[in-house]
PDB file of N, CA and C in Angstrom:
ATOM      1  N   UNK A   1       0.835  -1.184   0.000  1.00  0.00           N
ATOM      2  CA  UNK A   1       0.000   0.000   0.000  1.00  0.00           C
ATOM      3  C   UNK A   1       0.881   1.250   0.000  1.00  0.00           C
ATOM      4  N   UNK A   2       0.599   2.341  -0.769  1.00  0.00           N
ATOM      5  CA  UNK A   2       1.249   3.527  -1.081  1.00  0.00           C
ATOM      6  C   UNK A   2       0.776   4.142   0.656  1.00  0.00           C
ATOM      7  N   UNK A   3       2.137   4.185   0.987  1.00  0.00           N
ATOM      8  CA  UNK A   3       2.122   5.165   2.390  1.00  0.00           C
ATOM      9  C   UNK A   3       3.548   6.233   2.566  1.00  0.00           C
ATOM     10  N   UNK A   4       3.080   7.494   2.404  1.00  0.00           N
ATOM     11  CA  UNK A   4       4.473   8.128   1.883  1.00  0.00           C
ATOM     12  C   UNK A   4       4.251   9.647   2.092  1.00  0.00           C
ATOM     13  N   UNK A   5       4.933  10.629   2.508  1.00  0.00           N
ATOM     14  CA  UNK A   5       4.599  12.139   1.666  1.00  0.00           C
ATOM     15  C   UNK A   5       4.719  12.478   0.670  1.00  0.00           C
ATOM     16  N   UNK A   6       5.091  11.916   0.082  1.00  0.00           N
ATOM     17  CA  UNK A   6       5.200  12.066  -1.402  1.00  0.00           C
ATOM     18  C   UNK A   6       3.832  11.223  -2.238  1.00  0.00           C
ATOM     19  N   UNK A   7       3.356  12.589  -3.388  1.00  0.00           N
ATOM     20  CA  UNK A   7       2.569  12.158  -4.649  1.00  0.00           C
ATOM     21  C   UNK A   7       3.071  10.420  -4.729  1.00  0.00           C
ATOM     22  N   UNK A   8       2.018   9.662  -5.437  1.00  0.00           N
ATOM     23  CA  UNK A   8       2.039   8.860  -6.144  1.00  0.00           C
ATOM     24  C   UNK A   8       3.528   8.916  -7.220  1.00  0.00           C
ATOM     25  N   UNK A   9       3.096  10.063  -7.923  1.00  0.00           N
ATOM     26  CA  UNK A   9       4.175  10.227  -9.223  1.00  0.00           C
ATOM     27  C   UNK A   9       5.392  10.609  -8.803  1.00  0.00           C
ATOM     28  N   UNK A  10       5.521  11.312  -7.192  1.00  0.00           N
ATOM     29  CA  UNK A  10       7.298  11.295  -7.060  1.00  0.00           C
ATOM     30  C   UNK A  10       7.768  10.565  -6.294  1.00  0.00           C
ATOM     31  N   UNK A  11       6.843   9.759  -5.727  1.00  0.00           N
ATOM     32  CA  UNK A  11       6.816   8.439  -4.836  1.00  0.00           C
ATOM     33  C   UNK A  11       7.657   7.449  -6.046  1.00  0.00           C
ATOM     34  N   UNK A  12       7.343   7.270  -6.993  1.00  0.00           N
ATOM     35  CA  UNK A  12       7.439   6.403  -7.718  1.00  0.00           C
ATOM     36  C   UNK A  12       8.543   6.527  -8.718  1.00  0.00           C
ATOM     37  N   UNK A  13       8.976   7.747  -8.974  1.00  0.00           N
ATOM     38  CA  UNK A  13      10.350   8.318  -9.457  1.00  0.00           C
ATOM     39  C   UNK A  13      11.461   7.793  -8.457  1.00  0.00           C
ATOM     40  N   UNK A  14      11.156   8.249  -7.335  1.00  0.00           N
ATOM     41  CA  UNK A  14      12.024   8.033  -6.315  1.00  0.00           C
ATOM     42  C   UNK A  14      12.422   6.311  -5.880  1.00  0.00           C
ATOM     43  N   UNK A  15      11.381   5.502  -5.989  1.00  0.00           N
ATOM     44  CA  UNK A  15      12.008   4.038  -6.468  1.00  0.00           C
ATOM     45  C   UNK A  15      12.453   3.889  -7.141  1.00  0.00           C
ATOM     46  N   UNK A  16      12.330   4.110  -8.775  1.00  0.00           N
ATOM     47  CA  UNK A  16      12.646   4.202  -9.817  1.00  0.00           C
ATOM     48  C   UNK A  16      14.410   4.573  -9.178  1.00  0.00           C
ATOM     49  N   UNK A  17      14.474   5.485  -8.656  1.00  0.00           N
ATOM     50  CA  UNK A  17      15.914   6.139  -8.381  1.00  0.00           C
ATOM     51  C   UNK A  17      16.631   5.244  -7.896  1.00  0.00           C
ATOM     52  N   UNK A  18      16.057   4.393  -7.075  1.00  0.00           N
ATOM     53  CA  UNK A  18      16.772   3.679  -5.709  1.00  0.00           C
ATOM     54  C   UNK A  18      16.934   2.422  -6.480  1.00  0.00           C
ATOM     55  N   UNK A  19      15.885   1.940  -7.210  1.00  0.00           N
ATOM     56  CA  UNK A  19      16.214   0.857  -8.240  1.00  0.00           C
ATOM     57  C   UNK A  19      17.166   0.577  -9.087  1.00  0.00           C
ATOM     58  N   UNK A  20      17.296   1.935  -9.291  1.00  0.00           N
ATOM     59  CA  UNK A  20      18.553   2.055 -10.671  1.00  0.00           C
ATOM     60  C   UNK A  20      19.970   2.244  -9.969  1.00  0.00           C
ATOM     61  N   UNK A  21      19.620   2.777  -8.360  1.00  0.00           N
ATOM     62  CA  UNK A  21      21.353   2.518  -7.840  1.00  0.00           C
ATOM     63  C   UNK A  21      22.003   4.207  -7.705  1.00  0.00           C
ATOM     64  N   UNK A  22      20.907   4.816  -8.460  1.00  0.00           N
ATOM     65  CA  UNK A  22      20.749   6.614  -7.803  1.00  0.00           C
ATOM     66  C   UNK A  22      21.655   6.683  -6.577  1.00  0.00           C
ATOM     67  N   UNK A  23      20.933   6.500  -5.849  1.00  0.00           N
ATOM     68  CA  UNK A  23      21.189   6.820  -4.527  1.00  0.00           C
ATOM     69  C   UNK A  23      22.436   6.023  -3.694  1.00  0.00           C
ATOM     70  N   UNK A  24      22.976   5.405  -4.653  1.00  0.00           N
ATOM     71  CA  UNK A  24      24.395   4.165  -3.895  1.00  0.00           C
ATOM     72  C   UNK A  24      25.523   4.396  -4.381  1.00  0.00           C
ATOM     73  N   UNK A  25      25.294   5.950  -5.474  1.00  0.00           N
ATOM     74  CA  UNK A  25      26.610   6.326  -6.449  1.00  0.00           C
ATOM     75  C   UNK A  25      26.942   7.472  -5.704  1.00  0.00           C
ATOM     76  N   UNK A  26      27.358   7.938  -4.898  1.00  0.00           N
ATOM     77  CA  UNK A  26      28.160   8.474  -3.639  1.00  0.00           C
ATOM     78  C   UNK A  26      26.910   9.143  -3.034  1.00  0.00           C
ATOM     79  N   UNK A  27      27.319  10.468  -2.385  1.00  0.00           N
ATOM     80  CA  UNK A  27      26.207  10.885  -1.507  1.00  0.00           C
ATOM     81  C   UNK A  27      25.419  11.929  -2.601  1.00  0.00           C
ATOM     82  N   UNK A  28      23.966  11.949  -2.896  1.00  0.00           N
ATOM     83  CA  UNK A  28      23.621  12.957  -3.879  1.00  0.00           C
ATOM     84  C   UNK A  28      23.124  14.006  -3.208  1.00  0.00           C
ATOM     85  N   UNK A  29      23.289  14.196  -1.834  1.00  0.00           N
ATOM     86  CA  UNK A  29      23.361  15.323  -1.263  1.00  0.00           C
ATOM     87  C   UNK A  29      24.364  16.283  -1.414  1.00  0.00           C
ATOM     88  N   UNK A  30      25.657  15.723  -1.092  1.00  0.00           N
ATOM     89  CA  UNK A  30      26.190  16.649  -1.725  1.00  0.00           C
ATOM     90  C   UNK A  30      26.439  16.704  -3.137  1.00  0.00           C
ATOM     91  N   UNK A  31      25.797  16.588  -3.872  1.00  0.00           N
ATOM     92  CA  UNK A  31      26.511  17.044  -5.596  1.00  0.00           C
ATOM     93  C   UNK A  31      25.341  17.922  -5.853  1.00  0.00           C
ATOM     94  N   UNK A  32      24.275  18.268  -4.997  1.00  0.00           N
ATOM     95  CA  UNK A  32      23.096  19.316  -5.074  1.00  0.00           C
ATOM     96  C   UNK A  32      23.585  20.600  -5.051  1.00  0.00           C
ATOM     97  N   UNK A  33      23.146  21.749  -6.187  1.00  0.00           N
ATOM     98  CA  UNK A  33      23.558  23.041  -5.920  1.00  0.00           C
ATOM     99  C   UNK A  33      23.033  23.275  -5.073  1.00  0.00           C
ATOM    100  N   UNK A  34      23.385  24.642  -3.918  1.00  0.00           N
ATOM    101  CA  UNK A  34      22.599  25.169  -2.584  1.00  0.00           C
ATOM    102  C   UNK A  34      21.550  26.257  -3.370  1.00  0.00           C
ATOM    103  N   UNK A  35      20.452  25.899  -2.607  1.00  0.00           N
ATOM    104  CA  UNK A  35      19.747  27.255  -2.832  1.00  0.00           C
ATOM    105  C   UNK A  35      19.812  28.435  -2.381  1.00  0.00           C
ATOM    106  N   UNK A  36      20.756  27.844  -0.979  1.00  0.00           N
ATOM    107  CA  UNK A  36      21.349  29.098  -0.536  1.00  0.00           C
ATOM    108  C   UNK A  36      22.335  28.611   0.834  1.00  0.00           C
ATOM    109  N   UNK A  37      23.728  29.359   1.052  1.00  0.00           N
ATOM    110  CA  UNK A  37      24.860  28.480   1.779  1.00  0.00           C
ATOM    111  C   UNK A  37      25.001  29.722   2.856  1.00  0.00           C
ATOM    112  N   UNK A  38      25.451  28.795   3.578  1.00  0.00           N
ATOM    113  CA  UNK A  38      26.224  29.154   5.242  1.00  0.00           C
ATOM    114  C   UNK A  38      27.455  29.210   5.078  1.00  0.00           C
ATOM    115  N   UNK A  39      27.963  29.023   6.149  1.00  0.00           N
ATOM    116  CA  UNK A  39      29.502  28.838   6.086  1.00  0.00           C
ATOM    117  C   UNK A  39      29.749  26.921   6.278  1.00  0.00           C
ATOM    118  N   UNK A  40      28.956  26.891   7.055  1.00  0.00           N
ATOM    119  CA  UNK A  40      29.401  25.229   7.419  1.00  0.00           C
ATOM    120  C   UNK A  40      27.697  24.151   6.902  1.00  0.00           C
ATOM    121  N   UNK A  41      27.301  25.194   6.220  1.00  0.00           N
ATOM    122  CA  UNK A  41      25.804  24.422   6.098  1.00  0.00           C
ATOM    123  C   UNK A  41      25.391  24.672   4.522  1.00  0.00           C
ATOM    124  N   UNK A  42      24.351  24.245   3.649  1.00  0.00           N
ATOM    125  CA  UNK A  42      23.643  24.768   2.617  1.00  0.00           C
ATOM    126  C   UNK A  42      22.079  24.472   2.798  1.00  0.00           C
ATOM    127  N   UNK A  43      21.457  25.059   1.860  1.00  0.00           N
ATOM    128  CA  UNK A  43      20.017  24.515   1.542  1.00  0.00           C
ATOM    129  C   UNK A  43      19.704  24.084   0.291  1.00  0.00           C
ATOM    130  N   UNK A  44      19.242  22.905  -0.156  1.00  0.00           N
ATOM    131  CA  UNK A  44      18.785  22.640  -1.126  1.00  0.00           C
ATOM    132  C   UNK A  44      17.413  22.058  -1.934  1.00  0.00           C
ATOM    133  N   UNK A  45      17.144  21.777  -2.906  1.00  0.00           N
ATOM    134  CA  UNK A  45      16.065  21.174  -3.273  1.00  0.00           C
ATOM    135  C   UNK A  45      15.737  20.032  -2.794  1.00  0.00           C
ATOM    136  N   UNK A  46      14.816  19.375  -2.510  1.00  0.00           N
ATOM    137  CA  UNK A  46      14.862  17.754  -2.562  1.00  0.00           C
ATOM    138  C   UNK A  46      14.476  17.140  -3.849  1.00  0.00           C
ATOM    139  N   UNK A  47      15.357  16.316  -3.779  1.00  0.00           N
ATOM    140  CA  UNK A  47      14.990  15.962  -5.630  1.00  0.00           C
ATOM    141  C   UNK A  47      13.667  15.332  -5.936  1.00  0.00           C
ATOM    142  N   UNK A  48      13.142  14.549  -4.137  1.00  0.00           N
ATOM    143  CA  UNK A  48      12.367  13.973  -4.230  1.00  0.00           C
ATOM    144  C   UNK A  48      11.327  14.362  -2.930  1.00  0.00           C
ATOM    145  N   UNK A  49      10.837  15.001  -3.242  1.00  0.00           N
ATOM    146  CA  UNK A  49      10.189  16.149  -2.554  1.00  0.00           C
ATOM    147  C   UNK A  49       9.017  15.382  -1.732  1.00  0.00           C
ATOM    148  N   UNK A  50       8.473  15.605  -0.295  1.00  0.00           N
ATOM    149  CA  UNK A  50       7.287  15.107  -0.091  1.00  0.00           C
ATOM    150  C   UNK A  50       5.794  16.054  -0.138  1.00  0.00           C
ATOM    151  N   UNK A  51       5.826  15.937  -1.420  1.00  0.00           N
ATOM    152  CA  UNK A  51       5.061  16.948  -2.250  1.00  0.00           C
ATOM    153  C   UNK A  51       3.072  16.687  -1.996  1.00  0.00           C
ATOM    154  N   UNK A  52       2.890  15.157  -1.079  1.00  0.00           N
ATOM    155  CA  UNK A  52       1.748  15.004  -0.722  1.00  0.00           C
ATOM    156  C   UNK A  52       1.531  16.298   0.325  1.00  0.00           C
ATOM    157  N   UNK A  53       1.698  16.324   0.804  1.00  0.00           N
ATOM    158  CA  UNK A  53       1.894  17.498   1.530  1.00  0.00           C
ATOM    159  C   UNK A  53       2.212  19.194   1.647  1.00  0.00           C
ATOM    160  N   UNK A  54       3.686  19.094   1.244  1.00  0.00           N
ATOM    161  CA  UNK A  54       4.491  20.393   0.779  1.00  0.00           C
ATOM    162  C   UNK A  54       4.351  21.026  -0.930  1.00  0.00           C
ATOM    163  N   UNK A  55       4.192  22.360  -0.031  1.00  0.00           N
ATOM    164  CA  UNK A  55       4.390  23.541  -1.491  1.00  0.00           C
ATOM    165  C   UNK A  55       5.912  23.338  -1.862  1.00  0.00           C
ATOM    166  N   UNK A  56       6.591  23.798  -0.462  1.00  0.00           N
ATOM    167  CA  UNK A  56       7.748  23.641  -0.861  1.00  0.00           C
ATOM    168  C   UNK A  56       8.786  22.522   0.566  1.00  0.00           C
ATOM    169  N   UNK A  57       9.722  21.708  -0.570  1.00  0.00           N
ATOM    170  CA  UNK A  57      10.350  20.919   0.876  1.00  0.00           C
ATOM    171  C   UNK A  57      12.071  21.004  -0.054  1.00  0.00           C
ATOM    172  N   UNK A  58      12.552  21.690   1.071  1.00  0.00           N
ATOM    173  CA  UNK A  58      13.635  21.968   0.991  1.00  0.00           C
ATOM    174  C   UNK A  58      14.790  21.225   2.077  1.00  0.00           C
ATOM    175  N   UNK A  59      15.965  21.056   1.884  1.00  0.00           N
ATOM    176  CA  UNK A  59      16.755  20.185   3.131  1.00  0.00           C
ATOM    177  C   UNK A  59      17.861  21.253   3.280  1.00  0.00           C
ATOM    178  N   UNK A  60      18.258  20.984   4.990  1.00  0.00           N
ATOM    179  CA  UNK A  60      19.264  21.672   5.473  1.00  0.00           C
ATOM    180  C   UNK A  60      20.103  21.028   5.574  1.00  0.00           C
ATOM    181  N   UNK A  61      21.404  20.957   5.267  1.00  0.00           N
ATOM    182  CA  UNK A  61      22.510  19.677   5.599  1.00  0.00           C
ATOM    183  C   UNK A  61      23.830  20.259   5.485  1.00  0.00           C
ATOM    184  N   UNK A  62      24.661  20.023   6.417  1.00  0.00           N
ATOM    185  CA  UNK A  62      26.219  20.254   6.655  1.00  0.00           C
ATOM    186  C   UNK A  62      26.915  20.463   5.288  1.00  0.00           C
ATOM    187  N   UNK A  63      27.670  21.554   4.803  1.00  0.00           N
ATOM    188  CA  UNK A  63      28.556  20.767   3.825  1.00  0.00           C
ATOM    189  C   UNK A  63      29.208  19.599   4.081  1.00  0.00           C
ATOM    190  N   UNK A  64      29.607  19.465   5.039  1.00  0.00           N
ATOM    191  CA  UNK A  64      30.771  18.160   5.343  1.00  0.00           C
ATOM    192  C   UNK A  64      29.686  17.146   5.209  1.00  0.00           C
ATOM    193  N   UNK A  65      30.209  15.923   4.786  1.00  0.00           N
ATOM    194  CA  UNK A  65      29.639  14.753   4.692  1.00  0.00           C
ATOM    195  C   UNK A  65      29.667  14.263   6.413  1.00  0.00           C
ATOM    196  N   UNK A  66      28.744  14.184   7.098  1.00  0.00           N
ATOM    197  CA  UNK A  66      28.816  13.803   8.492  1.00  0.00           C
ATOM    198  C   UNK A  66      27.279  13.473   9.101  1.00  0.00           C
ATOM    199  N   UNK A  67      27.399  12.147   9.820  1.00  0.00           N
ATOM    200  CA  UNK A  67      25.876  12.317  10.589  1.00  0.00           C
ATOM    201  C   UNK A  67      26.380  13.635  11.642  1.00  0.00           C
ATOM    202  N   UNK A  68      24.933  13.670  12.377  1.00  0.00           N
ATOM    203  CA  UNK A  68      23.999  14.612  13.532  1.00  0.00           C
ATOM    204  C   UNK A  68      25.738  14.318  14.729  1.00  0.00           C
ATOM    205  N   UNK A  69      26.066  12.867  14.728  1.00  0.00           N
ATOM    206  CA  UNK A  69      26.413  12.692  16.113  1.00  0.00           C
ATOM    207  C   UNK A  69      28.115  13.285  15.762  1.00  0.00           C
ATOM    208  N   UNK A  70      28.343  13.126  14.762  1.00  0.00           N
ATOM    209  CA  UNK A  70      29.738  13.874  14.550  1.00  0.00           C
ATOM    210  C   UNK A  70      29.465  15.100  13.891  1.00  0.00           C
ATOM    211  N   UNK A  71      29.048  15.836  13.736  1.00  0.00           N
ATOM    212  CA  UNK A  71      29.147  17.252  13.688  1.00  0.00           C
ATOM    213  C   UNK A  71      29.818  18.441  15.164  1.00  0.00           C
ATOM    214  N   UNK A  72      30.555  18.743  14.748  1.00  0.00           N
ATOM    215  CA  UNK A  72      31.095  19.660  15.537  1.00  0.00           C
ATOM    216  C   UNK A  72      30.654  20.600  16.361  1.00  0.00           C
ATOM    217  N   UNK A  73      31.417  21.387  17.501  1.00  0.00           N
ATOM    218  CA  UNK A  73      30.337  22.721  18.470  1.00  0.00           C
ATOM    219  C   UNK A  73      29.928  23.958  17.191  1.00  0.00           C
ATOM    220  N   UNK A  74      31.024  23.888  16.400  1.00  0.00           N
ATOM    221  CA  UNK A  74      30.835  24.903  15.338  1.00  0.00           C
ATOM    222  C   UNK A  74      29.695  25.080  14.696  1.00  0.00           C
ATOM    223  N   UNK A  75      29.395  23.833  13.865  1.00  0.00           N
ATOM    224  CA  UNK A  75      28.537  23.116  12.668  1.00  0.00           C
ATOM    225  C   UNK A  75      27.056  23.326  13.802  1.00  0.00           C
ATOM    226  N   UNK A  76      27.155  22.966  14.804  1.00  0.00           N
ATOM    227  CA  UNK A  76      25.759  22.596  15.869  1.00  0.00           C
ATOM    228  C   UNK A  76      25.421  24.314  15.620  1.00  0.00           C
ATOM    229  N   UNK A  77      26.469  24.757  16.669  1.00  0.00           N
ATOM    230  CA  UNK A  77      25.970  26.068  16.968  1.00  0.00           C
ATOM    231  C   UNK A  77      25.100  27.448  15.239  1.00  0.00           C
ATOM    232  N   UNK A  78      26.380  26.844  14.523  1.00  0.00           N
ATOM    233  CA  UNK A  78      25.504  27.765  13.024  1.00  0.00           C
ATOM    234  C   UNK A  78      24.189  27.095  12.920  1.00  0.00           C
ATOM    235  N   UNK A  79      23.745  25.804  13.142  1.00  0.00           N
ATOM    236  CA  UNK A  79      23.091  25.346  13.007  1.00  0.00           C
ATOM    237  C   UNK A  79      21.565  26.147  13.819  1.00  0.00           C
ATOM    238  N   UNK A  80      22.186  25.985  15.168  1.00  0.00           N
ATOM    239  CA  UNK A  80      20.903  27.037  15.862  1.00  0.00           C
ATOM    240  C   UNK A  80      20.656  28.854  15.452  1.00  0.00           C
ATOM    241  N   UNK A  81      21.612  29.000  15.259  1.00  0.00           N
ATOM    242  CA  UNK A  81      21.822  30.138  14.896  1.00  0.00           C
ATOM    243  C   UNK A  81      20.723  30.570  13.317  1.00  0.00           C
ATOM    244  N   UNK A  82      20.952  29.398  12.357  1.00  0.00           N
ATOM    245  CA  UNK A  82      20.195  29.452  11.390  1.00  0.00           C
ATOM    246  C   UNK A  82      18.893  29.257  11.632  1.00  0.00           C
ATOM    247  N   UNK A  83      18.320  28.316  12.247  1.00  0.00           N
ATOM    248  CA  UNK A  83      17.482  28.154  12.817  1.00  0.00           C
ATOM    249  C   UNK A  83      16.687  29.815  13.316  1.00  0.00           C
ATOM    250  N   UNK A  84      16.947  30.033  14.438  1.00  0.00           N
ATOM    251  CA  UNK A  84      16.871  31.504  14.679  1.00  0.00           C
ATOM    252  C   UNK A  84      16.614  32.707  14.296  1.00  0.00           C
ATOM    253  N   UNK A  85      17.263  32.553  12.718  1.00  0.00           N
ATOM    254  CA  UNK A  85      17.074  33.774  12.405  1.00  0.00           C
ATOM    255  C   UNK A  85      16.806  33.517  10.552  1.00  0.00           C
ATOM    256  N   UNK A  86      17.030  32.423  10.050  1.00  0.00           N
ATOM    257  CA  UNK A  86      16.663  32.317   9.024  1.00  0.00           C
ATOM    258  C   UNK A  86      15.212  31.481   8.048  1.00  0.00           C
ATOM    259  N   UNK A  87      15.010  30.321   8.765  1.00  0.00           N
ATOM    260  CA  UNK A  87      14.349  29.167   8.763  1.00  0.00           C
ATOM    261  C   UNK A  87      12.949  29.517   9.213  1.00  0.00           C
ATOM    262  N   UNK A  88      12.436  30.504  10.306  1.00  0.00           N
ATOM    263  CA  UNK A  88      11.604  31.442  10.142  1.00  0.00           C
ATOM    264  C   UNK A  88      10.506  31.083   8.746  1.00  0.00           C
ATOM    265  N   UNK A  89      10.587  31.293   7.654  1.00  0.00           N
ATOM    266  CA  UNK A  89       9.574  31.215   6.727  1.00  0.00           C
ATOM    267  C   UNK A  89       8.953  29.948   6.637  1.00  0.00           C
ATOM    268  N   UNK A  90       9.969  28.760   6.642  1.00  0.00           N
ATOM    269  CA  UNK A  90       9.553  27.590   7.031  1.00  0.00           C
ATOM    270  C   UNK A  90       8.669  27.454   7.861  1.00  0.00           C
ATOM    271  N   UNK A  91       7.290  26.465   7.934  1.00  0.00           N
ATOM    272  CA  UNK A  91       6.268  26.383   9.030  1.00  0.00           C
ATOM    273  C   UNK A  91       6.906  25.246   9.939  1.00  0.00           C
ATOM    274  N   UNK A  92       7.409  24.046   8.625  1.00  0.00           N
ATOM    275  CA  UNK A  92       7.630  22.716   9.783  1.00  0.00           C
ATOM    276  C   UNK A  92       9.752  22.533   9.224  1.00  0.00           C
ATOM    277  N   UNK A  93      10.249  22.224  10.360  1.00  0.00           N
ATOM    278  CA  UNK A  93      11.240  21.392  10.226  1.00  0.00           C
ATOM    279  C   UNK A  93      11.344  19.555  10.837  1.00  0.00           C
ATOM    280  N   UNK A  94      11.639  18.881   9.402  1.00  0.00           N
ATOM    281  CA  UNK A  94      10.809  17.386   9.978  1.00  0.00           C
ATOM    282  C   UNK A  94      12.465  16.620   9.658  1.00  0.00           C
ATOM    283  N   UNK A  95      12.681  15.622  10.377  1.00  0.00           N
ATOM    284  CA  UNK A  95      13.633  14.562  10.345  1.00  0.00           C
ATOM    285  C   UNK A  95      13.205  13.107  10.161  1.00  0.00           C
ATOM    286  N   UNK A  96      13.401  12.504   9.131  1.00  0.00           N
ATOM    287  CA  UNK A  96      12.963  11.401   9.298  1.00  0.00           C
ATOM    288  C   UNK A  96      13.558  10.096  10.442  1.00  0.00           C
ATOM    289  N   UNK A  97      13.003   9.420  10.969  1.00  0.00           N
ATOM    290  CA  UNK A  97      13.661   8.593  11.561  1.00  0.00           C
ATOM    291  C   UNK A  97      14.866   7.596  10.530  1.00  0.00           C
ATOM    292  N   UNK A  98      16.184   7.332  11.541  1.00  0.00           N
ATOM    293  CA  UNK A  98      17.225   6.686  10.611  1.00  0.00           C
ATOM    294  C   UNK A  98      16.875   5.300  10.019  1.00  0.00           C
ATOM    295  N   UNK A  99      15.460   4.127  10.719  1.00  0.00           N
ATOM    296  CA  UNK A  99      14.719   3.463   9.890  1.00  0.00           C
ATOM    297  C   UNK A  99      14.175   4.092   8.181  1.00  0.00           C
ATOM    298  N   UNK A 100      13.912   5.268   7.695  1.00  0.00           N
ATOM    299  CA  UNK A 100      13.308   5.716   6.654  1.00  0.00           C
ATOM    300  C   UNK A 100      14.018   6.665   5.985  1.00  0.00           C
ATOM    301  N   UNK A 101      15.540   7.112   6.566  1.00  0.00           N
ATOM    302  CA  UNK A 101      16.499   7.962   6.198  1.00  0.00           C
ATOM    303  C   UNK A 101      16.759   7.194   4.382  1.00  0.00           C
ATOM    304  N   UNK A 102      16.608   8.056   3.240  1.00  0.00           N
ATOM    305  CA  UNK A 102      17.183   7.177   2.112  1.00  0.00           C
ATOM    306  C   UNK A 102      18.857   7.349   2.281  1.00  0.00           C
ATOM    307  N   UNK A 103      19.374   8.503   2.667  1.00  0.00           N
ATOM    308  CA  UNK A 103      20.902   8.832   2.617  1.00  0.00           C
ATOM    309  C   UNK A 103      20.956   8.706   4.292  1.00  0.00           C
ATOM    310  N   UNK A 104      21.167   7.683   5.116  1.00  0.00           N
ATOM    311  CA  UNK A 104      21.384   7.950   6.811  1.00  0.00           C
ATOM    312  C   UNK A 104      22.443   8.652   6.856  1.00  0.00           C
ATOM    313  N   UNK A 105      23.971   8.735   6.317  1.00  0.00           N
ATOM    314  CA  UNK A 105      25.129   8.792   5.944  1.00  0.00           C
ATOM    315  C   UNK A 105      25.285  10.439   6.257  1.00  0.00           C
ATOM    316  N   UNK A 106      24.404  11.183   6.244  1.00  0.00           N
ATOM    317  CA  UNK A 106      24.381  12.545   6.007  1.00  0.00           C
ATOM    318  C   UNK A 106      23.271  13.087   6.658  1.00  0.00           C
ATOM    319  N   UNK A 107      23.479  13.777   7.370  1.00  0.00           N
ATOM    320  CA  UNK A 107      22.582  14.121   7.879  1.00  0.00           C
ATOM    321  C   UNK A 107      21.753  15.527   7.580  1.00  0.00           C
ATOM    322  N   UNK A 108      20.433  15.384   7.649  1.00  0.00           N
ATOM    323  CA  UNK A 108      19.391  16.721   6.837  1.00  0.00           C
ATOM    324  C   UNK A 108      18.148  16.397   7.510  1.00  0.00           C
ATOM    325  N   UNK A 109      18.162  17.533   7.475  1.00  0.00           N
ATOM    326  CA  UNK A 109      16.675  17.800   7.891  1.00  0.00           C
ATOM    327  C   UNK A 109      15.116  18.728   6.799  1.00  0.00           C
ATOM    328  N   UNK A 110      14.000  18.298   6.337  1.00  0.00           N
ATOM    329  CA  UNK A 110      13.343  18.308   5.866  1.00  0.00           C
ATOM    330  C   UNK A 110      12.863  20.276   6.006  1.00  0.00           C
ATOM    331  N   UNK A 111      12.973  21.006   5.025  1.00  0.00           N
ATOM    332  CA  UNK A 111      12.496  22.513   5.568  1.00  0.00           C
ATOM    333  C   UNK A 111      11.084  22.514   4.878  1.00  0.00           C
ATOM    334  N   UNK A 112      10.076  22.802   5.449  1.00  0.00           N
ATOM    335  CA  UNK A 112       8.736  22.113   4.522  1.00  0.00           C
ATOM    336  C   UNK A 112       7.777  24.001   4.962  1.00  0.00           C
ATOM    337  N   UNK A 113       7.273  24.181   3.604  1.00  0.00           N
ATOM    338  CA  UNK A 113       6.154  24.583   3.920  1.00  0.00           C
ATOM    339  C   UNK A 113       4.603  24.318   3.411  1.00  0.00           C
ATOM    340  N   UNK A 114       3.742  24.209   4.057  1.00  0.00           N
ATOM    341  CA  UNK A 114       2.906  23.134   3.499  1.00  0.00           C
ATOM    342  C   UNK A 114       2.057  24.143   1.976  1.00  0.00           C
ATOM    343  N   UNK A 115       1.196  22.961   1.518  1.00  0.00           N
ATOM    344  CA  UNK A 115       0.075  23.464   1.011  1.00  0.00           C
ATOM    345  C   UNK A 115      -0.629  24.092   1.319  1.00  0.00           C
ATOM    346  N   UNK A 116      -1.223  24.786   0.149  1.00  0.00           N
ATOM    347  CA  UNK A 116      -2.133  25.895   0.931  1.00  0.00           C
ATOM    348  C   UNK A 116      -3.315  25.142   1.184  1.00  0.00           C
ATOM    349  N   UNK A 117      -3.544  24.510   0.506  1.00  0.00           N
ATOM    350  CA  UNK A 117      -5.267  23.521   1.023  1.00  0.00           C
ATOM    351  C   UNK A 117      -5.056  22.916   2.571  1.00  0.00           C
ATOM    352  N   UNK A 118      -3.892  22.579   2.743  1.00  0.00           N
ATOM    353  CA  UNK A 118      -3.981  22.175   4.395  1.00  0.00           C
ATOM    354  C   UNK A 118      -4.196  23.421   5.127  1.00  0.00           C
ATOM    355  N   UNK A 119      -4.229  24.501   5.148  1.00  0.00           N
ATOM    356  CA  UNK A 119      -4.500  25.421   5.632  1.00  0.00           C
ATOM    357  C   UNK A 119      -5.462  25.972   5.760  1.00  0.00           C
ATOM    358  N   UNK A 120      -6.759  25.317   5.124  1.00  0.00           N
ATOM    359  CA  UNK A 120      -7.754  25.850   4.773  1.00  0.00           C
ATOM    360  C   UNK A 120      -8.844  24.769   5.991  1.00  0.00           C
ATOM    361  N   UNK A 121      -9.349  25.800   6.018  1.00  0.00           N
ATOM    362  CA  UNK A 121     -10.556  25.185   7.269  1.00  0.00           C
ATOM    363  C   UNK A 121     -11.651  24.311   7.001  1.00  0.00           C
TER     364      UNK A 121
END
């Protein structure tokens, strides 16, 4: 049974991806242009967006290739810092659990803002 945030149609790209070995040809997090960079961080598209949901879903992730538990006081602290004062437009910041992580290897977090129909009463 289709259970996912993601459409049907990018639900199904996104196997398609994982099928073909996409996702096992180094990290495709980082080979993503930023939509917009930090010093120790970027933002980017998700290629595979959970678009059941989101207008827009964007990911926050270290430049350095590193999980959550090795990231540095540096990397943490820009991290809140962004948080704080940038991330703001964002409604939700979501993490998937490392059971449903497609890249665990790297760590990101989901910048989502929803649809406008969920908003609607």
């Amino acid at each position: 049974m289709f259970q996912d945030l993601r459409t049907r149609k990018t639900y199904n790209k996104y196997v398609k991806a994982r099928v073909k070995g996409i996702l096992d040809n180094g990290c495709r997090l980082c080979k993503i242009k930023p939509v917009k960079e930090f010093k120790y961080w970027k933002i980017i598209d998700n290629e595979y967006p959970w678009d059941l949901v989101a207008k827009i879903d964007h990911l926050i992730l270290p430049k350095r290739h590193v999980v959550y538990e090795k990231l540095n006081k540096t990397e943490k602290k820009e991290l809140n810092l962004i948080k704080e004062t940038y991330l703001e437009k964002y409604e939700i910041i979501a993490e998937a659990t490392h059971r449903k992580k497609s890249i665990p290897d790297h760590f990101h977090q989901h910048l989502i803002i929803l649809k406008d129909s969920l908003h609607k009463k």
